[in-house]
Every structure is written in C-alpha cells, then in structure tokens.
C-alpha atoms as a PDB file:
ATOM      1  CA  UNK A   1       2.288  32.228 -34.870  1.00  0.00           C
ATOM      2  CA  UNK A   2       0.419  30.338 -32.481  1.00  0.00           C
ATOM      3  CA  UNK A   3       2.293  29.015 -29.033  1.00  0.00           C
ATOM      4  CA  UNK A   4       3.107  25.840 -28.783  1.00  0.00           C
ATOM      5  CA  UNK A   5       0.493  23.510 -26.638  1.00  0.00           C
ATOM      6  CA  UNK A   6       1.508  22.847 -23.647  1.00  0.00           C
ATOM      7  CA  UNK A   7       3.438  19.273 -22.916  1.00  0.00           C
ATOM      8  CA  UNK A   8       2.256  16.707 -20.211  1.00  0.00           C
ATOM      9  CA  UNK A   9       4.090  13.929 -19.290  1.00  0.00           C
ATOM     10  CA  UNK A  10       1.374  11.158 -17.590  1.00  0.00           C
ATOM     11  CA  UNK A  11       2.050   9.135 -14.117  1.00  0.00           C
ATOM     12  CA  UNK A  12       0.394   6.057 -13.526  1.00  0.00           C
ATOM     13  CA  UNK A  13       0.690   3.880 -10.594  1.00  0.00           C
ATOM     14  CA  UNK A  14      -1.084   0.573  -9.630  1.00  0.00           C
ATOM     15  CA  UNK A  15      -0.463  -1.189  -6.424  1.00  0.00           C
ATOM     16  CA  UNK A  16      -0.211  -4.991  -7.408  1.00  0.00           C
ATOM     17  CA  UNK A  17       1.506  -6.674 -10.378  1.00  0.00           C
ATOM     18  CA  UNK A  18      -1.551  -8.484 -11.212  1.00  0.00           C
ATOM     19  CA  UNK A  19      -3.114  -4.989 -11.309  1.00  0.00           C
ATOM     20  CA  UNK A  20      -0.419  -4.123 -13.146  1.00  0.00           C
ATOM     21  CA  UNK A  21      -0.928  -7.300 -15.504  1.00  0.00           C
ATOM     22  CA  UNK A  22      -4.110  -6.759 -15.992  1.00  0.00           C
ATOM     23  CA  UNK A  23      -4.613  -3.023 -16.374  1.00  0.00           C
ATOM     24  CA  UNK A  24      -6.534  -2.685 -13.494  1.00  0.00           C
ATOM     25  CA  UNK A  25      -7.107   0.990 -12.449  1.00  0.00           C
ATOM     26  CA  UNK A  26      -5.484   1.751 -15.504  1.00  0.00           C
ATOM     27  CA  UNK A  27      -7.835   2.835 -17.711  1.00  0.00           C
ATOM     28  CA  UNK A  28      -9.780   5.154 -15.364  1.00  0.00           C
ATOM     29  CA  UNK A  29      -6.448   7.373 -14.845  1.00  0.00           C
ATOM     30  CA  UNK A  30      -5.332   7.463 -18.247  1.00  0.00           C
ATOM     31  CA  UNK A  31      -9.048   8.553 -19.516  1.00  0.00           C
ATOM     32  CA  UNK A  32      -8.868  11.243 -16.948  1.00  0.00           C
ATOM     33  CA  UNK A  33      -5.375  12.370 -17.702  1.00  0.00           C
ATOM     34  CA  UNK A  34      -6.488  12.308 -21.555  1.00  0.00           C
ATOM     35  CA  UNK A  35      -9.519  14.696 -20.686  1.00  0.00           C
ATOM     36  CA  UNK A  36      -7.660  16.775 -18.693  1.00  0.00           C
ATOM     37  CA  UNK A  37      -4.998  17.213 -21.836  1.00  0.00           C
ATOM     38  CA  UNK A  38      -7.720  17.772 -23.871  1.00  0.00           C
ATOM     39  CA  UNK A  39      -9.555  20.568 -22.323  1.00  0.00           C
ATOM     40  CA  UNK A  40      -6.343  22.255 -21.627  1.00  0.00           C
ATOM     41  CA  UNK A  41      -4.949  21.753 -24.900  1.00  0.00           C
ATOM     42  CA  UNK A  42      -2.061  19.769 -23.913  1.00  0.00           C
ATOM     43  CA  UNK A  43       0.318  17.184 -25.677  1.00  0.00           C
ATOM     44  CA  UNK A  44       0.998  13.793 -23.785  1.00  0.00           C
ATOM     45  CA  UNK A  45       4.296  13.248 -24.712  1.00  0.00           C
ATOM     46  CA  UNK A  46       4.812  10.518 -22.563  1.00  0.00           C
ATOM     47  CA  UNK A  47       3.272   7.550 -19.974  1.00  0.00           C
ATOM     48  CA  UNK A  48       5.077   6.382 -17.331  1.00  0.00           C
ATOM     49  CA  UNK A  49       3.254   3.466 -14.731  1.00  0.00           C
ATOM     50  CA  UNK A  50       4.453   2.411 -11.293  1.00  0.00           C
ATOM     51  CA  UNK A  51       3.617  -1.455 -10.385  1.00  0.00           C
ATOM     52  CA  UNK A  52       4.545  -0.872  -6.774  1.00  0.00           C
ATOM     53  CA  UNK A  53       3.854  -2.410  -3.721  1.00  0.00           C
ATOM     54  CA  UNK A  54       2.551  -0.984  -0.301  1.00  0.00           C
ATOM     55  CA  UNK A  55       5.377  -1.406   1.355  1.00  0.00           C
ATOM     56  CA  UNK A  56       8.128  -0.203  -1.300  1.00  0.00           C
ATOM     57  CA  UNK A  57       9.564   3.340  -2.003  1.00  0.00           C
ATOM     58  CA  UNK A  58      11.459   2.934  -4.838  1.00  0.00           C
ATOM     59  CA  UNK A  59       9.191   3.982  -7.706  1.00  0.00           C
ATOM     60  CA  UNK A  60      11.792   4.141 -10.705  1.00  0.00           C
ATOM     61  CA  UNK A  61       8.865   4.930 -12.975  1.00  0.00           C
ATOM     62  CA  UNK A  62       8.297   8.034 -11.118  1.00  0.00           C
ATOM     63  CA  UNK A  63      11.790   8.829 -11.117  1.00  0.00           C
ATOM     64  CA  UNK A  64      11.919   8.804 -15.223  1.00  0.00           C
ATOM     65  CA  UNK A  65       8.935  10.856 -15.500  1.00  0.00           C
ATOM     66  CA  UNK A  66      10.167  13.844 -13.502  1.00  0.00           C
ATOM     67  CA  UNK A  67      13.791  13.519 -15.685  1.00  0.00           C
ATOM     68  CA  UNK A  68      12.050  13.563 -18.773  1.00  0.00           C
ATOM     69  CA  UNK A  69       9.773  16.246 -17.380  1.00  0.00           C
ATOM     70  CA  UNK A  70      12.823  18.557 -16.275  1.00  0.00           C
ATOM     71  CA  UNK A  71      14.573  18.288 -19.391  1.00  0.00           C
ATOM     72  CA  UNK A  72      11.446  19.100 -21.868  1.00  0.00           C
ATOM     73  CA  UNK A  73       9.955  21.464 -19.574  1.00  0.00           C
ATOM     74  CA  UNK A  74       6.901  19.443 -19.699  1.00  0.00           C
ATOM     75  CA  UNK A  75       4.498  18.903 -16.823  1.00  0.00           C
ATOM     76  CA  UNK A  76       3.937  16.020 -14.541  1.00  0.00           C
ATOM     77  CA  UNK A  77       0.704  15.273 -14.868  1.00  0.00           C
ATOM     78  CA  UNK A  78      -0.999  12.321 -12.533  1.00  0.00           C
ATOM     79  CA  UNK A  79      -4.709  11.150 -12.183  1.00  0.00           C
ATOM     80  CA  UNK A  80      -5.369  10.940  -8.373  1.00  0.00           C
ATOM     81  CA  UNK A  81      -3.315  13.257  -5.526  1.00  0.00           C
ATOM     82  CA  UNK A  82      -5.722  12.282  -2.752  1.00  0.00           C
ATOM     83  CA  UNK A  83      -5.080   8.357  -3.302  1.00  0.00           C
ATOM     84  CA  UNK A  84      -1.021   9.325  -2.659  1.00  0.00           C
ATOM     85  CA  UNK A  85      -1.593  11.704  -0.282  1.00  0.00           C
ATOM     86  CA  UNK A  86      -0.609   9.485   2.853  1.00  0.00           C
ATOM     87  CA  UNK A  87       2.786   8.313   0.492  1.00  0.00           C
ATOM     88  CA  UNK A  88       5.397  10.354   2.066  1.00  0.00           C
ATOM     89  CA  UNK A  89       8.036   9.315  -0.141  1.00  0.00           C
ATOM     90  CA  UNK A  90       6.264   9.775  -3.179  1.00  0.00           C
ATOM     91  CA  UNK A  91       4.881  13.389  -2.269  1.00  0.00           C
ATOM     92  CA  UNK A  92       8.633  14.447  -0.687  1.00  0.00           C
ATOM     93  CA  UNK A  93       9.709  13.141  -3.946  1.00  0.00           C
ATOM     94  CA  UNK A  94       7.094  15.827  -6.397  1.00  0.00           C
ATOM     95  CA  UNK A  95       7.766  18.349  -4.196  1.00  0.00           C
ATOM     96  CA  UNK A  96      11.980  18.562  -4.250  1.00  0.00           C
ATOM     97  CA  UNK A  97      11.693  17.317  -8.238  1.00  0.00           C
ATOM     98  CA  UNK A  98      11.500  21.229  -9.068  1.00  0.00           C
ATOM     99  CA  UNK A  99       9.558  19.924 -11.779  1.00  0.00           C
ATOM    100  CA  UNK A 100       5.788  21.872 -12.454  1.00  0.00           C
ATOM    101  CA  UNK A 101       2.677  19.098 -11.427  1.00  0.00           C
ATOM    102  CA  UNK A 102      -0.702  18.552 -11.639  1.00  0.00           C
ATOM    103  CA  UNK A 103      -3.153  16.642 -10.620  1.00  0.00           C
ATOM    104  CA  UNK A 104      -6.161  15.889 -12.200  1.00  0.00           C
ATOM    105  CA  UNK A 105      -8.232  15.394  -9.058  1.00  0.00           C
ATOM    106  CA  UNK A 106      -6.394  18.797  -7.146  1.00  0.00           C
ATOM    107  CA  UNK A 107      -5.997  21.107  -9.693  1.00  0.00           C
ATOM    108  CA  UNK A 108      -5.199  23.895  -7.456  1.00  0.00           C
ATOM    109  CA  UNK A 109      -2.092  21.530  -5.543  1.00  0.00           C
ATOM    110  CA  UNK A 110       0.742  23.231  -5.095  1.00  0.00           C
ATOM    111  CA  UNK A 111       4.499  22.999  -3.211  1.00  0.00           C
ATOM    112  CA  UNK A 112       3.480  24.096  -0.056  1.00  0.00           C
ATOM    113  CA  UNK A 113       0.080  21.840  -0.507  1.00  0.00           C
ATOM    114  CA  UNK A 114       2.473  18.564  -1.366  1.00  0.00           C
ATOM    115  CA  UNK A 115       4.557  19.531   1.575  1.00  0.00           C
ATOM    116  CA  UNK A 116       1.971  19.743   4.123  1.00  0.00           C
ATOM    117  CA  UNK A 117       0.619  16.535   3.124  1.00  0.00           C
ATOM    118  CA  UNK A 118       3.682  14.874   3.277  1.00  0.00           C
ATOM    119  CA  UNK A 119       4.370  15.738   6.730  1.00  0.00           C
ATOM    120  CA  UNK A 120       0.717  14.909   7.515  1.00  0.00           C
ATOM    121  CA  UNK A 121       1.348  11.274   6.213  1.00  0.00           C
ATOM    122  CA  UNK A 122       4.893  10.938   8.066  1.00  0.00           C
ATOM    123  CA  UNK A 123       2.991  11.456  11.055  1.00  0.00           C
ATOM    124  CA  UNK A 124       0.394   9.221  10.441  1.00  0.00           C
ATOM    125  CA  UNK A 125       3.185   6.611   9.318  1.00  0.00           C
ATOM    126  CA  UNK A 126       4.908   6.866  12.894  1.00  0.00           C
ATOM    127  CA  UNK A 127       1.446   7.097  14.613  1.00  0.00           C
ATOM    128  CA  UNK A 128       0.772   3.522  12.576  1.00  0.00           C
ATOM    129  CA  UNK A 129       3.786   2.036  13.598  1.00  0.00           C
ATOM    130  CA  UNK A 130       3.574   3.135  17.488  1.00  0.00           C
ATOM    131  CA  UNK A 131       0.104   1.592  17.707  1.00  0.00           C
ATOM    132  CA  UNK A 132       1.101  -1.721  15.761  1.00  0.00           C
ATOM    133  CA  UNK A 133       4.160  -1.490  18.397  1.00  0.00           C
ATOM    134  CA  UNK A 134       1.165  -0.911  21.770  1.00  0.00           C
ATOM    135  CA  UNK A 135      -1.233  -3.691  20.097  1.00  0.00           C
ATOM    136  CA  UNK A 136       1.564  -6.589  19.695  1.00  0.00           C
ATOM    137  CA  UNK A 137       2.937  -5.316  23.351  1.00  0.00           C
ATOM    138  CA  UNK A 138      -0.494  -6.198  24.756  1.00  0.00           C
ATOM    139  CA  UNK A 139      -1.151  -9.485  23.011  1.00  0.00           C
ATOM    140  CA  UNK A 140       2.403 -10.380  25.026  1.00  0.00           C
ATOM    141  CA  UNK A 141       1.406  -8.517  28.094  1.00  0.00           C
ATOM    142  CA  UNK A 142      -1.673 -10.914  28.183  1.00  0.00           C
ATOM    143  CA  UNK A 143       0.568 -13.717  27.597  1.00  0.00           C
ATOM    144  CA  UNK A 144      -0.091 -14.662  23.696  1.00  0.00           C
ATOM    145  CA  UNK A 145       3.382 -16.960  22.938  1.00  0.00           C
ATOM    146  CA  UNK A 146       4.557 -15.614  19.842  1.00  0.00           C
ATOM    147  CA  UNK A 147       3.974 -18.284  16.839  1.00  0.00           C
ATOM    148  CA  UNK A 148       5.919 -19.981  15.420  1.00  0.00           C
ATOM    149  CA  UNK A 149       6.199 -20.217  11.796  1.00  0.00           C
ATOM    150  CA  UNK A 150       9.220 -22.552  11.630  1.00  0.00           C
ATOM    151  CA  UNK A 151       6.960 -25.537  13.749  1.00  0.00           C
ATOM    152  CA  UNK A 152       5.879 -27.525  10.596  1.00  0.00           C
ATOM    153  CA  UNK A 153       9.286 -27.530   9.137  1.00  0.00           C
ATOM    154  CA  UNK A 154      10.997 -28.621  12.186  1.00  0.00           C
ATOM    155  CA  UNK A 155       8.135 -31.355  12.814  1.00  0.00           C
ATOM    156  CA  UNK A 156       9.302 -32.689   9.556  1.00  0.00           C
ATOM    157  CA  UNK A 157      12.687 -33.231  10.590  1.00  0.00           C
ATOM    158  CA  UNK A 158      11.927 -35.111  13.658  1.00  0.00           C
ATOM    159  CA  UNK A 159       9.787 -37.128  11.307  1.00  0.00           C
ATOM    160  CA  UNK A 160       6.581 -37.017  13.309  1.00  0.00           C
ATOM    161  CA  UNK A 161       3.254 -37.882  11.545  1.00  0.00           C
ATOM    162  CA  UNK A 162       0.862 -36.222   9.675  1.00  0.00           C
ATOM    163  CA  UNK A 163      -1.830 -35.289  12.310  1.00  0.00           C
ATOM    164  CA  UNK A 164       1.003 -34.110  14.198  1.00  0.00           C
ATOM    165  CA  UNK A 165       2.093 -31.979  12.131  1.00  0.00           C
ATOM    166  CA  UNK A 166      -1.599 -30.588  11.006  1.00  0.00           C
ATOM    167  CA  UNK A 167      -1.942 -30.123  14.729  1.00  0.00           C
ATOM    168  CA  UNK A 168       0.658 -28.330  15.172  1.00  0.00           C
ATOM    169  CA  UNK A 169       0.352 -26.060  12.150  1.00  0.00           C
ATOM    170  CA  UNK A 170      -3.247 -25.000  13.128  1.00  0.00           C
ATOM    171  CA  UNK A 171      -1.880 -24.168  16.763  1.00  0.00           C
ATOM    172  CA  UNK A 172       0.638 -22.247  15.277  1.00  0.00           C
ATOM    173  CA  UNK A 173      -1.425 -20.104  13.178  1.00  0.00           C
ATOM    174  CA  UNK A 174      -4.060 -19.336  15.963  1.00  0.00           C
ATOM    175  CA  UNK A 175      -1.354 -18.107  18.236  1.00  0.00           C
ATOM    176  CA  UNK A 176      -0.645 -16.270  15.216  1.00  0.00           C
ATOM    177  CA  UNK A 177      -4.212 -15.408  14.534  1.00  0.00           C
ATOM    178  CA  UNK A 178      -4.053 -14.477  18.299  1.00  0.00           C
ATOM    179  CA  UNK A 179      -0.875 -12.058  18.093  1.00  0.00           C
ATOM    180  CA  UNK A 180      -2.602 -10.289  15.231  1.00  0.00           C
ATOM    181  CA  UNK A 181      -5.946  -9.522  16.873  1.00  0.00           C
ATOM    182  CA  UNK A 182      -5.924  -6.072  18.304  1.00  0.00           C
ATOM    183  CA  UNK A 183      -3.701  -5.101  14.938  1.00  0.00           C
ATOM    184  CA  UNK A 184      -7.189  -6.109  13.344  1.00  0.00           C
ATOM    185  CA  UNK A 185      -8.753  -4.276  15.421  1.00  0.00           C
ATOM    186  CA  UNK A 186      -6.848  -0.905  14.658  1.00  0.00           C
ATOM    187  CA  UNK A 187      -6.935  -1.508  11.169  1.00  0.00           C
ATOM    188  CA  UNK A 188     -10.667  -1.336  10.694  1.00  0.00           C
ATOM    189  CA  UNK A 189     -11.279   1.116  13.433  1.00  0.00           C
ATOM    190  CA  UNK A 190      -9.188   3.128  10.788  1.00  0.00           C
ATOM    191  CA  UNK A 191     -11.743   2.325   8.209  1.00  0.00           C
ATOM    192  CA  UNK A 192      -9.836  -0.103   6.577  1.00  0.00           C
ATOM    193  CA  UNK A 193     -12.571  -2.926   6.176  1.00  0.00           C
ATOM    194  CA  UNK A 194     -12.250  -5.194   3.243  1.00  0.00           C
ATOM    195  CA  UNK A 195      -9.942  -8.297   2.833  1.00  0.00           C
ATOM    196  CA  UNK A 196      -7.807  -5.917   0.214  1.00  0.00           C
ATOM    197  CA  UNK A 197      -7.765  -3.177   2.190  1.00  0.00           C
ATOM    198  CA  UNK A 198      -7.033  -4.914   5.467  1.00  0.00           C
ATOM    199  CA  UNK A 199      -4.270  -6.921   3.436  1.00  0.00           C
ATOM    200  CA  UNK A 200      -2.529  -3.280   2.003  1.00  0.00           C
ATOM    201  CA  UNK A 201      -2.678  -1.986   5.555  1.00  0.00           C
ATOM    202  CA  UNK A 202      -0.968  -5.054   6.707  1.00  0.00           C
ATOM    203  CA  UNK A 203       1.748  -4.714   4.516  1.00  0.00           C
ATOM    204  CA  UNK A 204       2.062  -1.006   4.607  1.00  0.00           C
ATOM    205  CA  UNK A 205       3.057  -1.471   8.571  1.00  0.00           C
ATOM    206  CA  UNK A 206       5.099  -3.900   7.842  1.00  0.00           C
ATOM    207  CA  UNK A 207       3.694  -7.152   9.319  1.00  0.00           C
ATOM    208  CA  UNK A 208       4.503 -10.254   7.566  1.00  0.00           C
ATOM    209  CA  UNK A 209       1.834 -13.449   7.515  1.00  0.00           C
ATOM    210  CA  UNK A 210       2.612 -16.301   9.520  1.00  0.00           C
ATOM    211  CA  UNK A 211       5.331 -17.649   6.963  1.00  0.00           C
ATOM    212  CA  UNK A 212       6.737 -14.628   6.584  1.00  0.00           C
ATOM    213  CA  UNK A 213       5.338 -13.244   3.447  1.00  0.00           C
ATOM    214  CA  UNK A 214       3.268 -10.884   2.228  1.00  0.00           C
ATOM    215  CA  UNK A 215      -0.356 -10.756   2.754  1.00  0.00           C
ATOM    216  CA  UNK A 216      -3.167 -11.257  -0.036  1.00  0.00           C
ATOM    217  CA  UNK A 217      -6.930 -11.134   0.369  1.00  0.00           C
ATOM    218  CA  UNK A 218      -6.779 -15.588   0.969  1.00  0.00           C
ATOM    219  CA  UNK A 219      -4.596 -14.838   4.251  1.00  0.00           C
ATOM    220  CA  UNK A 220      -6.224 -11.844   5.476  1.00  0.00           C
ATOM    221  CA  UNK A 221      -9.878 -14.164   4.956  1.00  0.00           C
ATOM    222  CA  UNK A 222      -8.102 -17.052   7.025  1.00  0.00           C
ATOM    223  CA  UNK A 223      -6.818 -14.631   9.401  1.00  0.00           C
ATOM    224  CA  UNK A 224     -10.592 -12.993  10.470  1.00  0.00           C
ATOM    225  CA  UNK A 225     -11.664 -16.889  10.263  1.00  0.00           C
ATOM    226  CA  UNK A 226      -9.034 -18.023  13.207  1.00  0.00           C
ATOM    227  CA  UNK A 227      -9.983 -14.355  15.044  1.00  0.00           C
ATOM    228  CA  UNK A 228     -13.615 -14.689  14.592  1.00  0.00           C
ATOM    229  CA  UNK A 229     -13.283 -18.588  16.235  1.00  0.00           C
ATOM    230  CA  UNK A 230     -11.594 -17.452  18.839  1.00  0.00           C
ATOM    231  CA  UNK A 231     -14.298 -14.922  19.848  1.00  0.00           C
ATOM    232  CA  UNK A 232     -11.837 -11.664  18.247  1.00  0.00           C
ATOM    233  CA  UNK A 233     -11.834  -9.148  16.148  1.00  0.00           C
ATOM    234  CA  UNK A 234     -15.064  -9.988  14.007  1.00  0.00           C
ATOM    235  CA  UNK A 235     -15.922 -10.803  10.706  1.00  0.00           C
ATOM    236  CA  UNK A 236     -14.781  -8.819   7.438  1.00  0.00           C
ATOM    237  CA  UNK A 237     -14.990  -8.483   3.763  1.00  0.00           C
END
C-alpha cells in the first residue's frame, strides 16, 4: 500500500478589503500554492485568506489555519515568506504554532530562519517608529504648529462663512502637509515610492491623515501636492 499524500493546508493574505473584494493578489498565490501541491504530490485540504490591514495583528484566518493544521498533521503552506518577512507578529506567530510550514517562495525556511527574521523586523519596527518620532520632533523644533483637524468643524459652529471656512481648511492641511514632510522624506528614502506604498507605510507607523483616518492612495496624492507647493519633499507616484 501506497502512503498517503501528503496534506497542505493554504494561507492567503491580502492587505485591503477591496483587494480582498476583488481577488486581487489572489490568484497569483493560490496558482503557486496549487503547483507547489502538485509537484510534491500534496492534498489541499483547506484555504484560509487574511483581509488585513497594515496596521492590524490580529489575523484570525491565520489563527484557524495553524488549528486545523495541528490537529490533521497537515502543513501550512503559504505563497510568499519574503512579502511577510518584516511582519513580526505574523512570523512570531509560525514560528511558536509548532505546526510544520512552507513556503512556496523559501522552500528551505525553517524555525530558526522565521525567528531571525522576526527579530530583524522588530528592529526595523522600533527603528521606524524612532525616526517617525526624530522627523515630527524637527518639524516642531523648526516651529511647524501642529494642524488642526477639528478647525472646519469648529468654524461651523461659530457660523462663519464659506470662504472662511475653505480658508481655513486649506491652512490646516498645509500645516499638516508641513508636519508630514520629513516623514515623506524617510519613507521614500526607504524605497517606498508609490502613492500605495507610501500610503501602507503611513499606516504601518501609525500616522493618521489629517482627519484622523487612514490613508489611501487620494490622500497620500494630495499630501505630495501640498509638500511639493510648498517647495518639500517632491513629487511621487
């Protein structure tokens, strides 16, 4: 009697929910994960896909993989290490699971491989956050006032008039703009260079648009526009 073929169990992640939506990215890790099966002779028993944000490390997905992993003795299989390899969370995570991986794209990954990468991308994490701190220190050193994105609402309840309040909005976001500039800077001088990627690097350190929210390639374009006017950072795409 032959032995059974071996069992994979497939993780997918996508960064967006309209990637998500639209199966964006999708396609191109389940047709390598299928390969992969294939010319090892494996079973996919089972898909599981992460929507996730940047700037979120609960990946529940993940987290129902490696149980149903663990209690078939399959193995996690995922298309892309490299692309997770500055996720901390996600590569602590594979590596205490105790559950066999492999990746399609690092073959030869291993626990002590996961673990040095993860403490690679914790440092880079604190090195990102200490120069995010240093930038936004020197835009108030060189006495950039904060902006402030409450100035259109409370125009409205003193009732002033519409120029006012466009006025005041558009003041608001260049100091904004302003704040934000050597950030920019740092961000593409890490090779992050188009709207998307500036916009998940944004997120990822935790930086919130003017309104508080999260950034999308429209506020990241209106962002180099107000640095660019102001002699800044420099266009982008």
């Amino acid at each position: 009697m032959s032995d059974p073929a071996p069992k994979f169990v497939a993780y997918e992640r996508v960064s967006t929910v309209r990637q998500g939506r639209s199966g964006l990215g999708l396609e191109a890790q389940r047709k390598a994960i299928d390969e992969f099966a294939a010319a090892r002779g494996a079973d996919v028993i089972a898909r599981f896909t992460e929507v996730e944000s940047g700037g979120k490390d609960a990946r529940p997905e993940l987290a129902k993989a490696l149980h149903l992993a663990k209690l078939t003795g399959a193995t996690l299989v995922i298309a892309k290490l490299d692309r997770l390899s500055r996720n901390a969370v996600f590569l602590l995570t594979l590596r205490d699971s105790g559950v066999r991986f492999l990746a399609v794209d690092m073959p030869e990954a291993n626990d002590l491989t996961v673990g040095i990468m993860a403490l690679v991308a914790q440092q880079e994490r604190e090195a990102i956050s200490r120069r995010t701190r240093e930038a936004l220190a020197a835009a108030k050193a060189r006495g950039t006032k904060l902006g402030n994105p409450n100035g259109a609402a409370a125009l409205r309840r003193a009732g002033k008039g519409g120029a006012a309040l466009r006025a005041a909005v558009a003041a608001n976001a260049d100091a904004h703009a302003a704040d934000l500039a050597d950030v920019l800077i740092d961000i593409r001088a890490q090779g992050h260079v188009t709207l998307r990627a500036i916009a998940a690097e944004l997120n990822q350190r935790g930086i919130l648009t003017r309104r508080g929210g999260k950034w999308h390639v429209s506020s990241v374009r209106n962002l180099i526009r107000r640095v660019d006017g102001a002699g800044g950072a420099g266009a982008g795409s």
